[in-house]
PDB file of N, CA and C in Angstrom:
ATOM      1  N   UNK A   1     -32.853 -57.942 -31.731  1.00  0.00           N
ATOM      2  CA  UNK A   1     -32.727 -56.565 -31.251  1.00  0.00           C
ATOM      3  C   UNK A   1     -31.299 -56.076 -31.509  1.00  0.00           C
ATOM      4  N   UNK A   2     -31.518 -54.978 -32.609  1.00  0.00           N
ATOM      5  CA  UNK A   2     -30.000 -54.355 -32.583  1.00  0.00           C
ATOM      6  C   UNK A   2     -29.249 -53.392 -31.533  1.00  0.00           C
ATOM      7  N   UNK A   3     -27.726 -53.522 -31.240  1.00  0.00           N
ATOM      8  CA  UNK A   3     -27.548 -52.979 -30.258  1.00  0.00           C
ATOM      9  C   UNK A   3     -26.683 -51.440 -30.264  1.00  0.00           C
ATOM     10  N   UNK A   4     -26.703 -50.360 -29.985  1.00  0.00           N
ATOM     11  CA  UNK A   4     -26.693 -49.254 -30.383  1.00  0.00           C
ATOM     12  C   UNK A   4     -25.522 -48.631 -29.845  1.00  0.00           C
ATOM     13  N   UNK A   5     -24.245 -48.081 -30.065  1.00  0.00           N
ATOM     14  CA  UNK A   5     -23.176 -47.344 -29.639  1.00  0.00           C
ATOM     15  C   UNK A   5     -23.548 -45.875 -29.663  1.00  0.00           C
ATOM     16  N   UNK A   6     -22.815 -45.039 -29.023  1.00  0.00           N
ATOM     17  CA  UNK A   6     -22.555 -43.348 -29.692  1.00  0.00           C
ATOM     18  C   UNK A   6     -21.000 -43.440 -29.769  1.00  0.00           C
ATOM     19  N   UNK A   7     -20.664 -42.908 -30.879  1.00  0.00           N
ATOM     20  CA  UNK A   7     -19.508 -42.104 -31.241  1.00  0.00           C
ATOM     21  C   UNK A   7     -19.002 -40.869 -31.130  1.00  0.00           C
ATOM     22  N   UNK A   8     -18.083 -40.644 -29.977  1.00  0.00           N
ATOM     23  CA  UNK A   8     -18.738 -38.906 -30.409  1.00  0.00           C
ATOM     24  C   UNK A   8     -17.047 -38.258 -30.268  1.00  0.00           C
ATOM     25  N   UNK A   9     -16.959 -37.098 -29.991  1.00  0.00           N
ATOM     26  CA  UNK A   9     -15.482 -36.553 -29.785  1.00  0.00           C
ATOM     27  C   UNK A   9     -16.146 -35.886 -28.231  1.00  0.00           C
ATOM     28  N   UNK A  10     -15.094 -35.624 -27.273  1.00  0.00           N
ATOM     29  CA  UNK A  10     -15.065 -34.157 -26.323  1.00  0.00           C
ATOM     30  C   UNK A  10     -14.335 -33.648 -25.708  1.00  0.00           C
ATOM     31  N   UNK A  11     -14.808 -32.619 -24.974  1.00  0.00           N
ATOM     32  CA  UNK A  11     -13.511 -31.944 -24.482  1.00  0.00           C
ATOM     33  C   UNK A  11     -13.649 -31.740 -23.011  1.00  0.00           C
ATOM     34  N   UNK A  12     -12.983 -31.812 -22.214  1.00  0.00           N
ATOM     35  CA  UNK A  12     -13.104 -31.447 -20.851  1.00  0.00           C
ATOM     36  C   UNK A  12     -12.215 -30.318 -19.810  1.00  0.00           C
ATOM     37  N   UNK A  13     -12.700 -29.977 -19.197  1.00  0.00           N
ATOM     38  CA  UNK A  13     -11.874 -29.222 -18.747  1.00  0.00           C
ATOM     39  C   UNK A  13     -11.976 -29.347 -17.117  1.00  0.00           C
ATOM     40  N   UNK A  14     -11.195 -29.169 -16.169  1.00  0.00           N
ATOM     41  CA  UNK A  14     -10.722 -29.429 -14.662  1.00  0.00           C
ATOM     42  C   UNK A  14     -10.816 -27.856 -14.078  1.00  0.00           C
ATOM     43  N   UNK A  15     -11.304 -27.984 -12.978  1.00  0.00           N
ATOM     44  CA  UNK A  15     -11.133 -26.711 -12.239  1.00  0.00           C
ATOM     45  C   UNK A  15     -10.274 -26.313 -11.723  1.00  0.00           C
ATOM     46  N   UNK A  16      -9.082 -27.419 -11.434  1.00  0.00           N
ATOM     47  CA  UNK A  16      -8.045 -26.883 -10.920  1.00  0.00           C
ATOM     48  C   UNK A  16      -7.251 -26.994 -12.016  1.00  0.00           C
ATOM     49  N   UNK A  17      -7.017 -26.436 -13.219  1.00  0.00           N
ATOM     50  CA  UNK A  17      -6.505 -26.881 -14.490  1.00  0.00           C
ATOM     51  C   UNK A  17      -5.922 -28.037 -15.361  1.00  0.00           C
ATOM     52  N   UNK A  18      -6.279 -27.488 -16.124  1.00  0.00           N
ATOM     53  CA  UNK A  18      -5.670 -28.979 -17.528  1.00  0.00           C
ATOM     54  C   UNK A  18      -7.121 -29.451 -18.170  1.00  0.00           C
ATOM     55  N   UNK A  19      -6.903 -30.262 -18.659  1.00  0.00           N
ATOM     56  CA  UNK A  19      -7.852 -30.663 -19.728  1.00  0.00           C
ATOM     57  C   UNK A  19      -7.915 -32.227 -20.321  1.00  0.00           C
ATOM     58  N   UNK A  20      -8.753 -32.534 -20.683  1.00  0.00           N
ATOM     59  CA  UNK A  20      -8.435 -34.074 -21.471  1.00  0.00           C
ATOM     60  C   UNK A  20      -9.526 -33.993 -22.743  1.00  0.00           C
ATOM     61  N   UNK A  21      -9.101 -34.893 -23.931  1.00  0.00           N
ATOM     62  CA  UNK A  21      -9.717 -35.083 -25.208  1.00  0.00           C
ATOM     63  C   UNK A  21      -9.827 -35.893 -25.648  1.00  0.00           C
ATOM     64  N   UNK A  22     -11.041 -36.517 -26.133  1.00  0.00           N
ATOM     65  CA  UNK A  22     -11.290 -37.924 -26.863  1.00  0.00           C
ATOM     66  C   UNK A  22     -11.805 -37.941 -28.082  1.00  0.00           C
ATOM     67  N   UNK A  23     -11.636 -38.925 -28.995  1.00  0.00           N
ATOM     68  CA  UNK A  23     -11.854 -38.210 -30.549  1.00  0.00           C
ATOM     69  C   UNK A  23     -12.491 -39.621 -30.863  1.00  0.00           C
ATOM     70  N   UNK A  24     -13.347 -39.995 -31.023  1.00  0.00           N
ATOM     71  CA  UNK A  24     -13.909 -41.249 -32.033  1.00  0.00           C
ATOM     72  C   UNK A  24     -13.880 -41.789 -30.857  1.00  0.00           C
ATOM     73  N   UNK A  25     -14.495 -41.839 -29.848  1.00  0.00           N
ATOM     74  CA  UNK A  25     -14.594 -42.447 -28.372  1.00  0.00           C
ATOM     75  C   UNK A  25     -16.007 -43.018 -28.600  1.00  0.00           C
ATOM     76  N   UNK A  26     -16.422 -44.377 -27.802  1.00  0.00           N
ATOM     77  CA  UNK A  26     -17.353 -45.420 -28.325  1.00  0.00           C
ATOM     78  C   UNK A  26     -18.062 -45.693 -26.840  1.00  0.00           C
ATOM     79  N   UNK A  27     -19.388 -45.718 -26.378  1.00  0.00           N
ATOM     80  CA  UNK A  27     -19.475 -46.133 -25.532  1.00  0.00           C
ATOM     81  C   UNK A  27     -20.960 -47.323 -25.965  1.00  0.00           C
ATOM     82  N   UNK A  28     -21.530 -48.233 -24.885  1.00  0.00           N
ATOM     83  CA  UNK A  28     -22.459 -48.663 -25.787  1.00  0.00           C
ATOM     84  C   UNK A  28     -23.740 -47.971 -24.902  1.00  0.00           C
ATOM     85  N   UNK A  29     -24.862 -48.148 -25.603  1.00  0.00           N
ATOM     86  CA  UNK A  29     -25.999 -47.073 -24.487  1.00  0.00           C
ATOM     87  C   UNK A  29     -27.497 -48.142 -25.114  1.00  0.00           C
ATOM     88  N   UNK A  30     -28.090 -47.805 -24.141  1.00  0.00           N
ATOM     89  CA  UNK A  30     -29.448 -48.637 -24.123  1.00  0.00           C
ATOM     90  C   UNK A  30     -30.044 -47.361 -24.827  1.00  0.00           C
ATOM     91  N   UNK A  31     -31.352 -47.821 -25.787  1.00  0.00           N
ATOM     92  CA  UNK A  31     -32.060 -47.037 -26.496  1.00  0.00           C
ATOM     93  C   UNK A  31     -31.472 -46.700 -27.882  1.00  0.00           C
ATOM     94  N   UNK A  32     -31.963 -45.601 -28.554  1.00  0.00           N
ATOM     95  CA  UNK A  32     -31.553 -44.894 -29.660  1.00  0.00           C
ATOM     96  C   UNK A  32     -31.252 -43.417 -29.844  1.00  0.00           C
ATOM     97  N   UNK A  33     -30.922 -43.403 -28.563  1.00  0.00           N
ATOM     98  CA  UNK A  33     -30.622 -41.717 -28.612  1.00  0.00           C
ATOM     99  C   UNK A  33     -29.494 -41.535 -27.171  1.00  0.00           C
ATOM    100  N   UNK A  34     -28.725 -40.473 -26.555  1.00  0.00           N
ATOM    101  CA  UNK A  34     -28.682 -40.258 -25.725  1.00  0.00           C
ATOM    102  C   UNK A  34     -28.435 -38.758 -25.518  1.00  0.00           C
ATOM    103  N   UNK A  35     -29.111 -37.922 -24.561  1.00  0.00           N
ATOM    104  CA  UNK A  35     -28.462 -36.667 -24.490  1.00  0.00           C
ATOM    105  C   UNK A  35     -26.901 -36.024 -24.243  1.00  0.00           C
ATOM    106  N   UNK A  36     -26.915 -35.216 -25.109  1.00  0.00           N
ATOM    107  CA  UNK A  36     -25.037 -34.378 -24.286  1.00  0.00           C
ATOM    108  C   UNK A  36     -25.208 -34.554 -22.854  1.00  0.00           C
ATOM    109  N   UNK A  37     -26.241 -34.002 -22.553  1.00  0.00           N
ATOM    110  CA  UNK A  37     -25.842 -33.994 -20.397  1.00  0.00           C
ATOM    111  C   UNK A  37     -25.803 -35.197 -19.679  1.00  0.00           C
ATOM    112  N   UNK A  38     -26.272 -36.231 -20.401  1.00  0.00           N
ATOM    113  CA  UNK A  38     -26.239 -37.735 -19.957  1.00  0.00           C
ATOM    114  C   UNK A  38     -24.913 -38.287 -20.654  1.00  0.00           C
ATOM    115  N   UNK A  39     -24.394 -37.974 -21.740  1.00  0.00           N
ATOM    116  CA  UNK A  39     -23.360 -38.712 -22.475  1.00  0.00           C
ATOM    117  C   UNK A  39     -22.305 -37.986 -20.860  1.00  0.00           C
ATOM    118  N   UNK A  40     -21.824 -37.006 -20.900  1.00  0.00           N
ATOM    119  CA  UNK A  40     -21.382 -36.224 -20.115  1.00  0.00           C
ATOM    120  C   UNK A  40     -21.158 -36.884 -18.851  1.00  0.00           C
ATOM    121  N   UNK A  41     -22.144 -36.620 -18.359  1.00  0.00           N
ATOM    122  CA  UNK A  41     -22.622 -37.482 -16.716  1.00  0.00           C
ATOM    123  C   UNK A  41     -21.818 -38.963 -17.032  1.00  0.00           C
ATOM    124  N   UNK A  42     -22.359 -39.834 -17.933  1.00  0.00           N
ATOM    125  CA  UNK A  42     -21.781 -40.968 -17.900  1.00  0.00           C
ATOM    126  C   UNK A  42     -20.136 -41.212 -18.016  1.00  0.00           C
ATOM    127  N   UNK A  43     -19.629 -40.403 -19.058  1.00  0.00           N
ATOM    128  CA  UNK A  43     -18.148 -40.049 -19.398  1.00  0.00           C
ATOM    129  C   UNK A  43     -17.330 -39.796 -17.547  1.00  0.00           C
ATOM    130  N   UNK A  44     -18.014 -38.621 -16.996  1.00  0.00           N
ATOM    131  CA  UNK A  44     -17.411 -38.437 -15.730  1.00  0.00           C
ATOM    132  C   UNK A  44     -17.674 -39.879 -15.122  1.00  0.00           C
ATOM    133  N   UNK A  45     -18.611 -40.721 -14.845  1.00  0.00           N
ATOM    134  CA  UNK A  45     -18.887 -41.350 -13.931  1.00  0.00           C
ATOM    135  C   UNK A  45     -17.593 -42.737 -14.275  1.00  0.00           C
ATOM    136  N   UNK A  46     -18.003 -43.549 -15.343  1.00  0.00           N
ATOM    137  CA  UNK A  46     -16.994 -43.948 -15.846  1.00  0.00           C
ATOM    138  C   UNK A  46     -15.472 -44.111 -16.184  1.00  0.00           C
ATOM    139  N   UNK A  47     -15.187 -43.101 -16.116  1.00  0.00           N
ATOM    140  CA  UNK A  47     -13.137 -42.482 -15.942  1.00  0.00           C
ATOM    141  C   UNK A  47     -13.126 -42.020 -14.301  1.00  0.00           C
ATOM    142  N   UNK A  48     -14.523 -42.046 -13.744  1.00  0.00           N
ATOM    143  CA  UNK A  48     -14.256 -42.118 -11.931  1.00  0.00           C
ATOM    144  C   UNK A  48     -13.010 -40.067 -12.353  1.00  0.00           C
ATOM    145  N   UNK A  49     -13.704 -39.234 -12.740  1.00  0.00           N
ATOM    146  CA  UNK A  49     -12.822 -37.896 -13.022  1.00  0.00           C
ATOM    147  C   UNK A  49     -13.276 -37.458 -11.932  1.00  0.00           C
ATOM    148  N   UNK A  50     -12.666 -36.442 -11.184  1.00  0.00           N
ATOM    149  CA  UNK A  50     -12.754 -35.596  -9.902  1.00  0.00           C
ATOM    150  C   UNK A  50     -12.637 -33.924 -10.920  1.00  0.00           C
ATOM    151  N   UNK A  51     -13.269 -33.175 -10.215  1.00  0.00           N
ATOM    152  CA  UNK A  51     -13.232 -31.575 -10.441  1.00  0.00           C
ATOM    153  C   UNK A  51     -13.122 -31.412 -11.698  1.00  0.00           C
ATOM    154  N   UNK A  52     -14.559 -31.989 -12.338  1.00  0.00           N
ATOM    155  CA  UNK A  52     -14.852 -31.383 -13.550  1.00  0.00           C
ATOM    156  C   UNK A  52     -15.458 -30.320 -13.764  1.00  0.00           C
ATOM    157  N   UNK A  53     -15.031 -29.457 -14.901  1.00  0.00           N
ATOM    158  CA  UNK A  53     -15.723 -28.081 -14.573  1.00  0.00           C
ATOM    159  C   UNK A  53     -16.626 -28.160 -15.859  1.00  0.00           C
ATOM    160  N   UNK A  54     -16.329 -28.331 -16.879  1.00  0.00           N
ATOM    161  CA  UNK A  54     -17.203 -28.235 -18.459  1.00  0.00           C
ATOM    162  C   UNK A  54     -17.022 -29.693 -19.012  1.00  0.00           C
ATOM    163  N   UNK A  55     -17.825 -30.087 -19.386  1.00  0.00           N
ATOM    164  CA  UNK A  55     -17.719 -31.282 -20.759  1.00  0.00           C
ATOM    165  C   UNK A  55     -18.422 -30.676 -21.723  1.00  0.00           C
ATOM    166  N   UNK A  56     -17.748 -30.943 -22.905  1.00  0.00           N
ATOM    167  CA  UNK A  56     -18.173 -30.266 -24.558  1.00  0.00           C
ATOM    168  C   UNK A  56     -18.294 -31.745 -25.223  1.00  0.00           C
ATOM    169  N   UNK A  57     -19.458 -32.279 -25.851  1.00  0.00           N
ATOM    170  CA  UNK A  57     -19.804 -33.299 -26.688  1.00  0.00           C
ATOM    171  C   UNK A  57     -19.819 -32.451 -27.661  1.00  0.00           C
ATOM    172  N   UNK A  58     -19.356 -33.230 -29.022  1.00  0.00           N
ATOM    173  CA  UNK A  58     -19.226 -32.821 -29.821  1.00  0.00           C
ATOM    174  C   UNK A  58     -18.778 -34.196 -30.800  1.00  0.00           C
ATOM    175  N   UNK A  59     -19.350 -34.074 -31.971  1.00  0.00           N
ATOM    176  CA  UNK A  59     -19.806 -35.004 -33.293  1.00  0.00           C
ATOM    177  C   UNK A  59     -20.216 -36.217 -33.203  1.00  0.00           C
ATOM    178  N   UNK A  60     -21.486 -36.086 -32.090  1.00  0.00           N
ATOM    179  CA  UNK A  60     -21.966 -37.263 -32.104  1.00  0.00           C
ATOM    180  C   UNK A  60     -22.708 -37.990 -33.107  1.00  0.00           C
ATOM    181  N   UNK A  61     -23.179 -39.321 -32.625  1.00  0.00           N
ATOM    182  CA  UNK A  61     -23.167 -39.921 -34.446  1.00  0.00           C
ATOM    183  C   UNK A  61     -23.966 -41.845 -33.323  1.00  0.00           C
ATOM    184  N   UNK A  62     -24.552 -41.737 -33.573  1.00  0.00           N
ATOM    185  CA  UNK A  62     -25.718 -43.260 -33.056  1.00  0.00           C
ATOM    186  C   UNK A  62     -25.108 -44.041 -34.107  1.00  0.00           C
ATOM    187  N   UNK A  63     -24.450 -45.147 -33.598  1.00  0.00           N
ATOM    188  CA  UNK A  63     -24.468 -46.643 -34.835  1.00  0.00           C
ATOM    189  C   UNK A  63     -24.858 -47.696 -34.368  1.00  0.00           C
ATOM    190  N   UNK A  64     -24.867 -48.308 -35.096  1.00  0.00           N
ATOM    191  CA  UNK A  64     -25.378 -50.393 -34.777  1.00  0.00           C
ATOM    192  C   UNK A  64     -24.710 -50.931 -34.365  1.00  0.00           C
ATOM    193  N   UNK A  65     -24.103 -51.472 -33.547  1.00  0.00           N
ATOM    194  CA  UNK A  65     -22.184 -52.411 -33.487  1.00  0.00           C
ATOM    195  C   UNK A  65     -22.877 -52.739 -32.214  1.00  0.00           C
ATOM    196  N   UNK A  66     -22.348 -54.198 -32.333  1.00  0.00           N
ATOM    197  CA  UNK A  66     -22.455 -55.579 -30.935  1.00  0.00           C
ATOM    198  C   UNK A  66     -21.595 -54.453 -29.745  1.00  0.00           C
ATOM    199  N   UNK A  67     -22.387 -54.785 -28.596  1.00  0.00           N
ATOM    200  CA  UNK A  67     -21.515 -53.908 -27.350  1.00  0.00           C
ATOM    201  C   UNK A  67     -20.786 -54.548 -27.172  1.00  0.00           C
ATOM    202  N   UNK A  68     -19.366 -54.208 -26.595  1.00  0.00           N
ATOM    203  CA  UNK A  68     -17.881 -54.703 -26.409  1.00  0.00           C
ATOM    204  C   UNK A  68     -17.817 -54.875 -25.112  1.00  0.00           C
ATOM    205  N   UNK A  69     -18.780 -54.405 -24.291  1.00  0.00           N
ATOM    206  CA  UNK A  69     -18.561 -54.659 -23.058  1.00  0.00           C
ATOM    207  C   UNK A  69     -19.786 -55.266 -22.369  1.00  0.00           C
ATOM    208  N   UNK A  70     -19.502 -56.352 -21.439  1.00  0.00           N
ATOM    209  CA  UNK A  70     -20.216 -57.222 -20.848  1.00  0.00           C
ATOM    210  C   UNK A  70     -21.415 -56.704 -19.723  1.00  0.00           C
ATOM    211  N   UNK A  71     -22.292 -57.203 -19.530  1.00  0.00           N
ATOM    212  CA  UNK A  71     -23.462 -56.544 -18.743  1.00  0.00           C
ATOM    213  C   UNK A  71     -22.661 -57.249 -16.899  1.00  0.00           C
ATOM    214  N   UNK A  72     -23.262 -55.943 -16.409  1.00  0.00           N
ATOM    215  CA  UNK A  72     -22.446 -56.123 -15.212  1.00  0.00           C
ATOM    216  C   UNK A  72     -22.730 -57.158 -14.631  1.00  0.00           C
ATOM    217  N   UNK A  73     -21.985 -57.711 -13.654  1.00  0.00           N
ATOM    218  CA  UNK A  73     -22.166 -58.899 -13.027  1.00  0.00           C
ATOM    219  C   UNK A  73     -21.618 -60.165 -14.116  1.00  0.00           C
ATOM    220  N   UNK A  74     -21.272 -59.786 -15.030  1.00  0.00           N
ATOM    221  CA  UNK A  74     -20.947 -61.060 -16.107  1.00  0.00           C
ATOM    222  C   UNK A  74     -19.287 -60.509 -15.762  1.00  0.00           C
ATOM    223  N   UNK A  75     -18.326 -61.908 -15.646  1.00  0.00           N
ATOM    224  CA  UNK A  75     -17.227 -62.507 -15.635  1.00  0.00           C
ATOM    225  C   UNK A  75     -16.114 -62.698 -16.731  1.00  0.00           C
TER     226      UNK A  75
END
């Protein structure tokens, strides 16, 4: 079973201002697809971000590559 990354770029923006940007950012995801509003959701949940107002996905891109990160509960 091959195991599946997204690549994507985005943009975020804070309600109480400022912003952050990621460009060729890698996460690994179960399946072969994932939606913007789930890539999104996960991005916030993950960086633990407070008072997000917009996330913009943008050039996403599905590849093959071994996940880099360990299934939870593994040491």
């Amino acid at each position: 079973m091959s195991e599946k990354r997204v690549v994507f770029d985005f943009e975020i923006d804070f309600s109480n201002g400022g912003g952050l940007q990621g460009q060729e950012f890698r996460l690994d995801i179960e399946g072969d697809t994932i939606s913007d509003a789930a890539l999104a959701d996960y991005i916030v949940r993950d960086l633990r971000l407070l008072m997000v107002k917009e996330v913009r996905i943008l050039k996403k891109a599905i590849i093959e590559e071994a996940h880099k990160r360990g299934k939870e509960g593994d040491s």
